[in-house]
PDB file of N, CA and C in Angstrom:
ATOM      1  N   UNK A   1     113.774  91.944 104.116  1.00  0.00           N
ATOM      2  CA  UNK A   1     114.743  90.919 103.794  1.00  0.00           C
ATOM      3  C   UNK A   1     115.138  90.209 105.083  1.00  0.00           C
ATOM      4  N   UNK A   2     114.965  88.986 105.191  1.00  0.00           N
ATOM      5  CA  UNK A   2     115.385  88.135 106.376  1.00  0.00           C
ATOM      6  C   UNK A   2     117.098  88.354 106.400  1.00  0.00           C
ATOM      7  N   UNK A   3     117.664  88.325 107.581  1.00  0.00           N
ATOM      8  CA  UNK A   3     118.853  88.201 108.180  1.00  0.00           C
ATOM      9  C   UNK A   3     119.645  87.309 108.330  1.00  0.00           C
ATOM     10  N   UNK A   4     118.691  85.953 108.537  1.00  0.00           N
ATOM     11  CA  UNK A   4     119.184  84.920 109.301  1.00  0.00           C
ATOM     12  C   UNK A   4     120.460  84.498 107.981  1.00  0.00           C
ATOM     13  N   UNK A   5     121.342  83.975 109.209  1.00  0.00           N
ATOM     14  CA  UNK A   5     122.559  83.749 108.609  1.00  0.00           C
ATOM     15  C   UNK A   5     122.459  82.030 108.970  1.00  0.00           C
ATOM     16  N   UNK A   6     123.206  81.028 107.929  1.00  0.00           N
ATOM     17  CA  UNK A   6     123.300  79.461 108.087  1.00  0.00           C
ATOM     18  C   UNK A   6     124.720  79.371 108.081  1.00  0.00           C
ATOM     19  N   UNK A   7     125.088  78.024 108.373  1.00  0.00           N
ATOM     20  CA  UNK A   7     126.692  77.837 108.136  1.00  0.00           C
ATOM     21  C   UNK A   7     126.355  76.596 107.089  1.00  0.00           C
ATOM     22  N   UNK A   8     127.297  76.079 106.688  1.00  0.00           N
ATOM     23  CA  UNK A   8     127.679  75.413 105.520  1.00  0.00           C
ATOM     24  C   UNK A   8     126.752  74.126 105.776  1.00  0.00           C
ATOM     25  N   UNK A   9     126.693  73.711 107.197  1.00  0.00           N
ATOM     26  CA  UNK A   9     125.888  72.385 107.542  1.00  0.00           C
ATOM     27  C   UNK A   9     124.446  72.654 107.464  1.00  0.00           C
ATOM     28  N   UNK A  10     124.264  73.637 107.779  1.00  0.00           N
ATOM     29  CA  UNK A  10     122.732  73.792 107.646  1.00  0.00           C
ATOM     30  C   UNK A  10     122.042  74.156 106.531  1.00  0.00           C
ATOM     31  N   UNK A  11     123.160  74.899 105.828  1.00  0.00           N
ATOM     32  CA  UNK A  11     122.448  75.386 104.206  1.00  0.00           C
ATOM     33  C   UNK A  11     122.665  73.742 103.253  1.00  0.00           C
ATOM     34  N   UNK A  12     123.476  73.176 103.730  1.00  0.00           N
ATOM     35  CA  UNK A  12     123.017  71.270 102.961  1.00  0.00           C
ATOM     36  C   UNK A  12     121.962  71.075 103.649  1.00  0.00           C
ATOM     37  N   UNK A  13     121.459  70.908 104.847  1.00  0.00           N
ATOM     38  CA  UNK A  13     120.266  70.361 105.338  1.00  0.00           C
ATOM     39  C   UNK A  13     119.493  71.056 104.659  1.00  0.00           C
ATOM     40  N   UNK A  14     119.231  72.052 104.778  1.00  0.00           N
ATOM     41  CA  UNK A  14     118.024  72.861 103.805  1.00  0.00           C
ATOM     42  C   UNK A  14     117.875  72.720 102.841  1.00  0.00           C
ATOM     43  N   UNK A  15     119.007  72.612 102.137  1.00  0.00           N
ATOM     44  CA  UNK A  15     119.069  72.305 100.308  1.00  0.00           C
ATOM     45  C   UNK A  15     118.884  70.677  99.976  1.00  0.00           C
ATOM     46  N   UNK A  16     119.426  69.488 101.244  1.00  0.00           N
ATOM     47  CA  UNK A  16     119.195  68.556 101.015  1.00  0.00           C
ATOM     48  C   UNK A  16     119.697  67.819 100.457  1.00  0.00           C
ATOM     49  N   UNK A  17     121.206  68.127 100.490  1.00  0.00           N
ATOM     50  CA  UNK A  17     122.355  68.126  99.918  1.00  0.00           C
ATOM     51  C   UNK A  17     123.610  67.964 100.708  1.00  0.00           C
ATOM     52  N   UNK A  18     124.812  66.935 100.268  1.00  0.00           N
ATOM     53  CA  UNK A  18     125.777  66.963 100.859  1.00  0.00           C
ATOM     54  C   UNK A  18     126.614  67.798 101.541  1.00  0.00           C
ATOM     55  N   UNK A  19     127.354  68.250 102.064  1.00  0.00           N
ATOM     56  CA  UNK A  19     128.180  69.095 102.557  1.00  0.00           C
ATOM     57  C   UNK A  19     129.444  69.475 101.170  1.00  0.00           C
ATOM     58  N   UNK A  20     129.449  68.142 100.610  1.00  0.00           N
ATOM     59  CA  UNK A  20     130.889  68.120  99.954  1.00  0.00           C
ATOM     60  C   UNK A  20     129.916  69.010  98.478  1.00  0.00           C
ATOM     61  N   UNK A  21     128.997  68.325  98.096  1.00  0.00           N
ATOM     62  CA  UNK A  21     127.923  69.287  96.612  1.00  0.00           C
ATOM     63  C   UNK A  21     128.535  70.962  97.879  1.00  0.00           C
ATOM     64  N   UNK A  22     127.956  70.917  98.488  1.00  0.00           N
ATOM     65  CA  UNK A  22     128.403  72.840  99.093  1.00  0.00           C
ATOM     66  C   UNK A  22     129.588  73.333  98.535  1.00  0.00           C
ATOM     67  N   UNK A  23     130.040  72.972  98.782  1.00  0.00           N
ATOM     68  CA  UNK A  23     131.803  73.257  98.459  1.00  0.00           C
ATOM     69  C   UNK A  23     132.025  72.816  97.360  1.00  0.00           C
ATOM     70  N   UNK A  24     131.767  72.252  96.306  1.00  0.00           N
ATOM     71  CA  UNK A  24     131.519  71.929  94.854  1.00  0.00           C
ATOM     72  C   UNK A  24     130.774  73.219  93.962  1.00  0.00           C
ATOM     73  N   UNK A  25     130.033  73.415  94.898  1.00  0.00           N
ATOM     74  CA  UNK A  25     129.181  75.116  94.050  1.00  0.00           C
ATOM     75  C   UNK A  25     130.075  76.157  94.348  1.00  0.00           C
ATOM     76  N   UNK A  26     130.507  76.123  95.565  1.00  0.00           N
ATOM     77  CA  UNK A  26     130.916  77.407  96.050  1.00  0.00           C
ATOM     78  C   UNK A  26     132.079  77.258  95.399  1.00  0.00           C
ATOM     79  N   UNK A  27     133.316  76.530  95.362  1.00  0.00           N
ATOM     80  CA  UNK A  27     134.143  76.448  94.327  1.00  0.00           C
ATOM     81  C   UNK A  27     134.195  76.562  92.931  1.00  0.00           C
ATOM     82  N   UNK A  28     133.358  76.555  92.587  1.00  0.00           N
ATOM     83  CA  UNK A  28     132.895  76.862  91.179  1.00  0.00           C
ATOM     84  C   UNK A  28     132.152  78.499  90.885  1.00  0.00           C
ATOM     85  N   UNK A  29     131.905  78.966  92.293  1.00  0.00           N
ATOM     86  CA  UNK A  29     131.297  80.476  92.544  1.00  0.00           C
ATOM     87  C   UNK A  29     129.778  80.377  91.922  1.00  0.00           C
ATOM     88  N   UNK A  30     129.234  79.371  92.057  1.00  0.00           N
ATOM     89  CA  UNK A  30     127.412  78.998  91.348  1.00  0.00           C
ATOM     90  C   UNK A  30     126.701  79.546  92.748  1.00  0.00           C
ATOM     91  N   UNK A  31     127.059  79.743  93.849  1.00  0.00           N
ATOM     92  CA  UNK A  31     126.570  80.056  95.321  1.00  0.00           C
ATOM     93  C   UNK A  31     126.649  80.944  95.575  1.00  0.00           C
ATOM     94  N   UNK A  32     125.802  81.972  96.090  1.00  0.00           N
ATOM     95  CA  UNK A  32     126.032  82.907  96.958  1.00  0.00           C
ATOM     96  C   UNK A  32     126.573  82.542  98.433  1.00  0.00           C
ATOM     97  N   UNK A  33     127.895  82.972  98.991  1.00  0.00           N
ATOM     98  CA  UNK A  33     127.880  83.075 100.494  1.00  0.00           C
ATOM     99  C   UNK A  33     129.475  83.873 100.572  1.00  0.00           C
ATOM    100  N   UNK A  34     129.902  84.223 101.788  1.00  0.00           N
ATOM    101  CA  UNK A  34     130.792  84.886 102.314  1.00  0.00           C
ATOM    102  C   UNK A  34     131.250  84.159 103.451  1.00  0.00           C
ATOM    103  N   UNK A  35     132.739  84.361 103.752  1.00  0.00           N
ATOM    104  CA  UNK A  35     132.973  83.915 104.594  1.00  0.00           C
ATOM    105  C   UNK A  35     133.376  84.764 106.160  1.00  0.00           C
ATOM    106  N   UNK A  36     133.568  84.225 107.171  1.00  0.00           N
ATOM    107  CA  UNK A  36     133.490  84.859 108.799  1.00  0.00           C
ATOM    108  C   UNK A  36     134.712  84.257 109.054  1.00  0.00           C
ATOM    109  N   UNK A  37     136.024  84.464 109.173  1.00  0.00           N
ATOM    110  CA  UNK A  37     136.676  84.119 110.128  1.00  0.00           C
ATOM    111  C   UNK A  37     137.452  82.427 109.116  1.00  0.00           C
ATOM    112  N   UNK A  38     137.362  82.291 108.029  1.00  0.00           N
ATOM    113  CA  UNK A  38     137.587  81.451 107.216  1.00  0.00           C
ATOM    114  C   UNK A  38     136.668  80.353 106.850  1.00  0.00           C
ATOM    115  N   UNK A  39     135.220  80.787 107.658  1.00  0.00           N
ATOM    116  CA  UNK A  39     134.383  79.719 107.651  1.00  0.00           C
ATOM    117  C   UNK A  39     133.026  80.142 106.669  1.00  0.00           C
ATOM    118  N   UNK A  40     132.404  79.677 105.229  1.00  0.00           N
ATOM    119  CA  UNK A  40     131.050  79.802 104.940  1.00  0.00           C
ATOM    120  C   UNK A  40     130.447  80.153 105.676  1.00  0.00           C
ATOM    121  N   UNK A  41     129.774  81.401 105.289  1.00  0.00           N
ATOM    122  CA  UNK A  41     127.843  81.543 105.753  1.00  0.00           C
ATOM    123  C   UNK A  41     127.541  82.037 104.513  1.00  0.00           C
ATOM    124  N   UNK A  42     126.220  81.748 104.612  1.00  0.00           N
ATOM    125  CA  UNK A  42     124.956  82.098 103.868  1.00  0.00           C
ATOM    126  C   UNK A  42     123.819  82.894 104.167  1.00  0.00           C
ATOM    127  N   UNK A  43     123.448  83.695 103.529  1.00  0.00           N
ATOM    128  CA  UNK A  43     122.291  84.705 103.671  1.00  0.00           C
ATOM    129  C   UNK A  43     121.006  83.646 103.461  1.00  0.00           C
ATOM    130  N   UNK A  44     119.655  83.593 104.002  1.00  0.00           N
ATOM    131  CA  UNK A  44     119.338  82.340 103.602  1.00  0.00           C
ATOM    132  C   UNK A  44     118.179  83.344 102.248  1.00  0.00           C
ATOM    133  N   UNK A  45     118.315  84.497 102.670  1.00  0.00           N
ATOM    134  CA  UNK A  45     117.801  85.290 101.965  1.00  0.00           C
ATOM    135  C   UNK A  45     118.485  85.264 100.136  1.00  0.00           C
ATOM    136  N   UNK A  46     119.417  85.225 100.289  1.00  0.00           N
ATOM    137  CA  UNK A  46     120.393  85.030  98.977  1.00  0.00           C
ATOM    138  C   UNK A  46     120.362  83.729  98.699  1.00  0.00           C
ATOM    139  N   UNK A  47     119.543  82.645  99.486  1.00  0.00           N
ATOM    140  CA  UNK A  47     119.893  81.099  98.863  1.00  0.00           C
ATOM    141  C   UNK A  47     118.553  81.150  98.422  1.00  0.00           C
ATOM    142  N   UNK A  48     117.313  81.704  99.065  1.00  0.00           N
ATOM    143  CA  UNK A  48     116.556  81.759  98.719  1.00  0.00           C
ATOM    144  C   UNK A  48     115.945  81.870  96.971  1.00  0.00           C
ATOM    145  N   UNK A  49     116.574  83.550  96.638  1.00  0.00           N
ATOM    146  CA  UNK A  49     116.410  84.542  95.585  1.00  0.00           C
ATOM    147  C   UNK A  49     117.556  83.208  94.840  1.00  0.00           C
ATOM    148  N   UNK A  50     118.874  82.810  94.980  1.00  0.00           N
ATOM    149  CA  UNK A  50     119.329  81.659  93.833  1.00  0.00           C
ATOM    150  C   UNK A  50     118.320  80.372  93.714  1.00  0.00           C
ATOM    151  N   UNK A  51     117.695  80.088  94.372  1.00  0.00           N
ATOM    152  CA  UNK A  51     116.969  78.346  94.345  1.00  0.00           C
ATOM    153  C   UNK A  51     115.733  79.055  93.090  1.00  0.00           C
ATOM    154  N   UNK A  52     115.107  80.459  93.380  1.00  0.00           N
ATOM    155  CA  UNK A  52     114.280  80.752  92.728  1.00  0.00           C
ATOM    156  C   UNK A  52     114.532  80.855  91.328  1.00  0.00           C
ATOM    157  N   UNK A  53     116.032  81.617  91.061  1.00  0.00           N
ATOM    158  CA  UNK A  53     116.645  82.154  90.037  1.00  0.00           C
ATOM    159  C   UNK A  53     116.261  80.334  88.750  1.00  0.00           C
ATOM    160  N   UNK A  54     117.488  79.686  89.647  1.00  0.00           N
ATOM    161  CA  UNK A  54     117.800  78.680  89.209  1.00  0.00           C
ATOM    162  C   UNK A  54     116.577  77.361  88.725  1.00  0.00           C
ATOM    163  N   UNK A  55     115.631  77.616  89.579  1.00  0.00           N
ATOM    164  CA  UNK A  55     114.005  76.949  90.020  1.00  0.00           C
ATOM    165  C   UNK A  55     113.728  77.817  87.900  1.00  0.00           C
ATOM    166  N   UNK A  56     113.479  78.933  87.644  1.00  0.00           N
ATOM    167  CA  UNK A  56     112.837  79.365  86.716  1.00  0.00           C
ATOM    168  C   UNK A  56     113.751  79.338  85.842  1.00  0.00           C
ATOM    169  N   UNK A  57     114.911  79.266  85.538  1.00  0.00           N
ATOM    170  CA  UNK A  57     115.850  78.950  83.930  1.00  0.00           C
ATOM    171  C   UNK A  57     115.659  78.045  83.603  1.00  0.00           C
ATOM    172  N   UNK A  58     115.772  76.562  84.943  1.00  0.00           N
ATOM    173  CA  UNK A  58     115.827  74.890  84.319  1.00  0.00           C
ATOM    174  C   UNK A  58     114.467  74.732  84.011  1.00  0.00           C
ATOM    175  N   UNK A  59     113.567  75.491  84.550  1.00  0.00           N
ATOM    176  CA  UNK A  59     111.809  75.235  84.007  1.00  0.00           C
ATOM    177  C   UNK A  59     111.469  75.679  82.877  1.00  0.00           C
ATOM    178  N   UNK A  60     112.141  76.746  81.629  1.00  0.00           N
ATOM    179  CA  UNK A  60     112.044  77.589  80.884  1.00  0.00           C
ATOM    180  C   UNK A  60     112.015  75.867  79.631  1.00  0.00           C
ATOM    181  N   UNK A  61     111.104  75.843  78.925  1.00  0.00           N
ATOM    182  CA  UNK A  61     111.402  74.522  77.882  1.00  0.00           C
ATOM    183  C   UNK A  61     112.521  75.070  76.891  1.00  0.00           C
ATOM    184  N   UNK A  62     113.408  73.541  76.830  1.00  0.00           N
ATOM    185  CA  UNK A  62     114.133  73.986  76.151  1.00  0.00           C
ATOM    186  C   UNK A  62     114.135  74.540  74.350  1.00  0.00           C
ATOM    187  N   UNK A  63     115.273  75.001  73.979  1.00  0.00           N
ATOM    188  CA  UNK A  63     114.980  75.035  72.236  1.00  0.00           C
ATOM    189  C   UNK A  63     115.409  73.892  71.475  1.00  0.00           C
ATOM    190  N   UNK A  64     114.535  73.085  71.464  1.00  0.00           N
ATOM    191  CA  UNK A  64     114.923  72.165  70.757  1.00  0.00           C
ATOM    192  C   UNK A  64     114.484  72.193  68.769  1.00  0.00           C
ATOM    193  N   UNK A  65     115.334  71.415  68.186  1.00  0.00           N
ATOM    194  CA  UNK A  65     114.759  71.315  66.978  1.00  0.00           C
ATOM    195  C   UNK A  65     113.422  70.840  66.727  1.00  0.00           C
ATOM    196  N   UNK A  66     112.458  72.108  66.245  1.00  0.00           N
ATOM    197  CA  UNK A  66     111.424  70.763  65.709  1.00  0.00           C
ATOM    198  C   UNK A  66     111.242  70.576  64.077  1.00  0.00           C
ATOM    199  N   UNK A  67     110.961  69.095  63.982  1.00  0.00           N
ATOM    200  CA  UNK A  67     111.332  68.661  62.930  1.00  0.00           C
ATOM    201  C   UNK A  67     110.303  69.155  61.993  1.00  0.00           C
ATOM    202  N   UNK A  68     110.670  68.997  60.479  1.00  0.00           N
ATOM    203  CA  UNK A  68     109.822  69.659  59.774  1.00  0.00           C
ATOM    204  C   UNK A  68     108.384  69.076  59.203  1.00  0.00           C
ATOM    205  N   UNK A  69     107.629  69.515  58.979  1.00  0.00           N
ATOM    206  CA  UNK A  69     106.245  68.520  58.785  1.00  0.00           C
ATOM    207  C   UNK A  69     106.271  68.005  57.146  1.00  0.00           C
ATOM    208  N   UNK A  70     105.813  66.816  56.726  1.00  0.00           N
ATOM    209  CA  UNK A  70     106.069  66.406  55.386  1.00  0.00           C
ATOM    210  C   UNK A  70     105.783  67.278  54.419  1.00  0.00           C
ATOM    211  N   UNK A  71     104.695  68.286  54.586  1.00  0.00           N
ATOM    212  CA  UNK A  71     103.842  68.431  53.687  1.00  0.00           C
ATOM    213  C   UNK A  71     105.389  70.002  53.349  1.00  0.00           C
ATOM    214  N   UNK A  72     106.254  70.800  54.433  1.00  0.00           N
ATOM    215  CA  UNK A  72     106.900  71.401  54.062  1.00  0.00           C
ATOM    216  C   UNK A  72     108.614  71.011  54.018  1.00  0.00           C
ATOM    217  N   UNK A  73     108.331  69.445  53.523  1.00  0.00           N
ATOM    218  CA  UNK A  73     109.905  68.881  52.948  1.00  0.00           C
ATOM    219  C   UNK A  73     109.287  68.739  51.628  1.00  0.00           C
ATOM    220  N   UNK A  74     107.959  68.620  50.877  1.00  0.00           N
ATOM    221  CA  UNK A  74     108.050  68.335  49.349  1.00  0.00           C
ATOM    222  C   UNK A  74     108.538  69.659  48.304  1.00  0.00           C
ATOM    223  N   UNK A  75     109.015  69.162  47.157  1.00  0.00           N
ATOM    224  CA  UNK A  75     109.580  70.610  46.395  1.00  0.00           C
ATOM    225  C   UNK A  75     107.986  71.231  45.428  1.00  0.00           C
ATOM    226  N   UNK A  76     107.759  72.494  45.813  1.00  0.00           N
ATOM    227  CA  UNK A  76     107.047  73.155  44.323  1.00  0.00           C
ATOM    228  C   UNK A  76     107.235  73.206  43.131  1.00  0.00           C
TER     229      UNK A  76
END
């Protein structure tokens, strides 16, 4: 498991993402991180394992209705 620790500016650069979206997740607790001294860090190891998490639910197709075929809307 990697170590390396980010602070709040660098885990947006990586993610590619605002500073203020950071603090929008993490306020909402959707983020893994802890804080040092009152300040965010991140495991990049734990942002990692969430981008993946999150990468494979929104890819999962959704359940959508499918509609019914004519031949099983006519009555017997």
């Amino acid at each position: 498991m990697s170590t390396e620790i980010f602070t709040l500016r660098e885990v947006a650069d990586y993610l590619k993402v605002t500073e203020r979206t950071i603090y929008r997740l993490l306020s909402e607790r959707q983020m893994p991180a802890f804080k040092v001294g009152g300040t965010w860090r991140f495991r990049r190891a734990e942002l990692d394992m969430w981008i993946t998490e999150r990468t494979v639910a929104e890819a999962e197709p959704a359940q959508a209705a499918v509609p019914k075929s004519r031949s099983s809307l006519t009555r017997r």
